[in-house]
C-alpha atoms as a PDB file:
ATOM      1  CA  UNK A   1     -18.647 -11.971 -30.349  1.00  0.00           C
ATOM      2  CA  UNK A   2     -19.206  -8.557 -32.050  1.00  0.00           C
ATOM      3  CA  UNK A   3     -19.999  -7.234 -28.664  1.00  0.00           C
ATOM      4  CA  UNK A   4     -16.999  -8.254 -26.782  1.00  0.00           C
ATOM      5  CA  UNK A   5     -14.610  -6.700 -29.579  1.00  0.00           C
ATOM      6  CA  UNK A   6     -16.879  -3.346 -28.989  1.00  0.00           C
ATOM      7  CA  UNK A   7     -16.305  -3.368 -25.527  1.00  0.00           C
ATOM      8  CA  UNK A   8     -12.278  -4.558 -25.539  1.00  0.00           C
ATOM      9  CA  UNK A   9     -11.959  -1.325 -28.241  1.00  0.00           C
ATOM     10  CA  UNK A  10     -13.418   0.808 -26.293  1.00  0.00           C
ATOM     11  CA  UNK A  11     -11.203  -0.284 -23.044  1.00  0.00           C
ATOM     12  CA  UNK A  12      -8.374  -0.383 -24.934  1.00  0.00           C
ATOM     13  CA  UNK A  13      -8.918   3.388 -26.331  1.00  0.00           C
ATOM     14  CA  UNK A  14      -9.455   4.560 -22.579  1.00  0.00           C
ATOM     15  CA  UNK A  15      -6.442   2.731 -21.580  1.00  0.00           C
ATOM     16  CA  UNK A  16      -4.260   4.619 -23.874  1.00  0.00           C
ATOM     17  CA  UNK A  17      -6.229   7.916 -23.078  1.00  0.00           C
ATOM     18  CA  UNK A  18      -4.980   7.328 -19.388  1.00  0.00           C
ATOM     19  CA  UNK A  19      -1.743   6.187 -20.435  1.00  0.00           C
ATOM     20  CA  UNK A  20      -1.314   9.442 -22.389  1.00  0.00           C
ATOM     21  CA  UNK A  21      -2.737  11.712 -19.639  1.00  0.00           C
ATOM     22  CA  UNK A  22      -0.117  10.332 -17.354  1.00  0.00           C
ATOM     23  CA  UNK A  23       2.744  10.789 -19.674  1.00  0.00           C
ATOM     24  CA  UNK A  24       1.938  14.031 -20.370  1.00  0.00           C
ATOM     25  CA  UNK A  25       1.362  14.582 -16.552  1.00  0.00           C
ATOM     26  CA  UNK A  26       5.554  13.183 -16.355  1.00  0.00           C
ATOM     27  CA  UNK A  27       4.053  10.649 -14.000  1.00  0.00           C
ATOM     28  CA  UNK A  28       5.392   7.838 -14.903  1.00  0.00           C
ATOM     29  CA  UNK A  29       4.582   4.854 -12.534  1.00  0.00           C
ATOM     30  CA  UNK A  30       1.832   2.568 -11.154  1.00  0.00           C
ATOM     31  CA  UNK A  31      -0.464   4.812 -12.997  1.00  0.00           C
ATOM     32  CA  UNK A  32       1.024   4.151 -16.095  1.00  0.00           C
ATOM     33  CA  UNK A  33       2.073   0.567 -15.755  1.00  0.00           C
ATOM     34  CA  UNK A  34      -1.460  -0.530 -14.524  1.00  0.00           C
ATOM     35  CA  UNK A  35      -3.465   0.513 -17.501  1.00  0.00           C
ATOM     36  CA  UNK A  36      -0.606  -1.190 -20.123  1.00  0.00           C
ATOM     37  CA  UNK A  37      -0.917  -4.370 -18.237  1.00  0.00           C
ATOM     38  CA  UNK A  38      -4.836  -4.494 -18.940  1.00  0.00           C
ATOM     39  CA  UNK A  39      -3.974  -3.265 -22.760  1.00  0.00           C
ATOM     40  CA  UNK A  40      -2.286  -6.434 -23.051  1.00  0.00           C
ATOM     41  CA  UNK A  41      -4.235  -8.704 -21.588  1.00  0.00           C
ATOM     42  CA  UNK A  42      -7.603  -7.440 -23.463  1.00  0.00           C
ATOM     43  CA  UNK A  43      -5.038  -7.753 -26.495  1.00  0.00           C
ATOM     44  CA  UNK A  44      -4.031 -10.967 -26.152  1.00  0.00           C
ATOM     45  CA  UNK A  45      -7.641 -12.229 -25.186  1.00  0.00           C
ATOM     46  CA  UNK A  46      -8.802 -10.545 -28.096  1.00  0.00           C
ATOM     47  CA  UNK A  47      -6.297 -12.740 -30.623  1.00  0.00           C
ATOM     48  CA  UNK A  48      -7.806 -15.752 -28.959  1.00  0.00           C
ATOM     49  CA  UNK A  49     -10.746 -14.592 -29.244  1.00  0.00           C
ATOM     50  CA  UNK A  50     -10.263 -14.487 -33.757  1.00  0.00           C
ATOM     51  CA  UNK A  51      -8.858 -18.111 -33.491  1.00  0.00           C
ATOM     52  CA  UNK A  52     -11.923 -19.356 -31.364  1.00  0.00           C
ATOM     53  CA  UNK A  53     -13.869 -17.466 -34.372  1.00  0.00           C
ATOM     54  CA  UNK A  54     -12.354 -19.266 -37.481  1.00  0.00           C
ATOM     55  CA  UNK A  55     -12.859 -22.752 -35.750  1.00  0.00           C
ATOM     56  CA  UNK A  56     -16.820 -21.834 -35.352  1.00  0.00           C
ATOM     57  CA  UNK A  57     -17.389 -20.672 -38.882  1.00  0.00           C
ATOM     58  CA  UNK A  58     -15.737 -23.898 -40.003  1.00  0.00           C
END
């Protein structure tokens, strides 16, 4: 468990960084859309991930 959060932070940070390089490129478009998509799906996964937690430490 410990190691999937690891590697959805780290995703998630490189996400933004490409997100940010874009905007600040003024490209806004599939290149930016793309890596916001897999933001929230690793985001989302993630939140499932904490209730799937509390159920196995009861």
């Amino acid at each position: 468990m410990k190691s999937t959060a690891i590697i959805n932070a780290t995703l998630i940070g490189f996400m933004i960084g490409i997100i940010v390089w874009s905007v600040a490129k003024n490209t806004l478009g599939l290149f930016t859309l793309i890596p916001l998509f897999i933001v929230y799906k690793l985001i989302t996964n993630a939140k499932k991930g904490e209730t799937l937690e509390e159920e196995l430490e009861e």
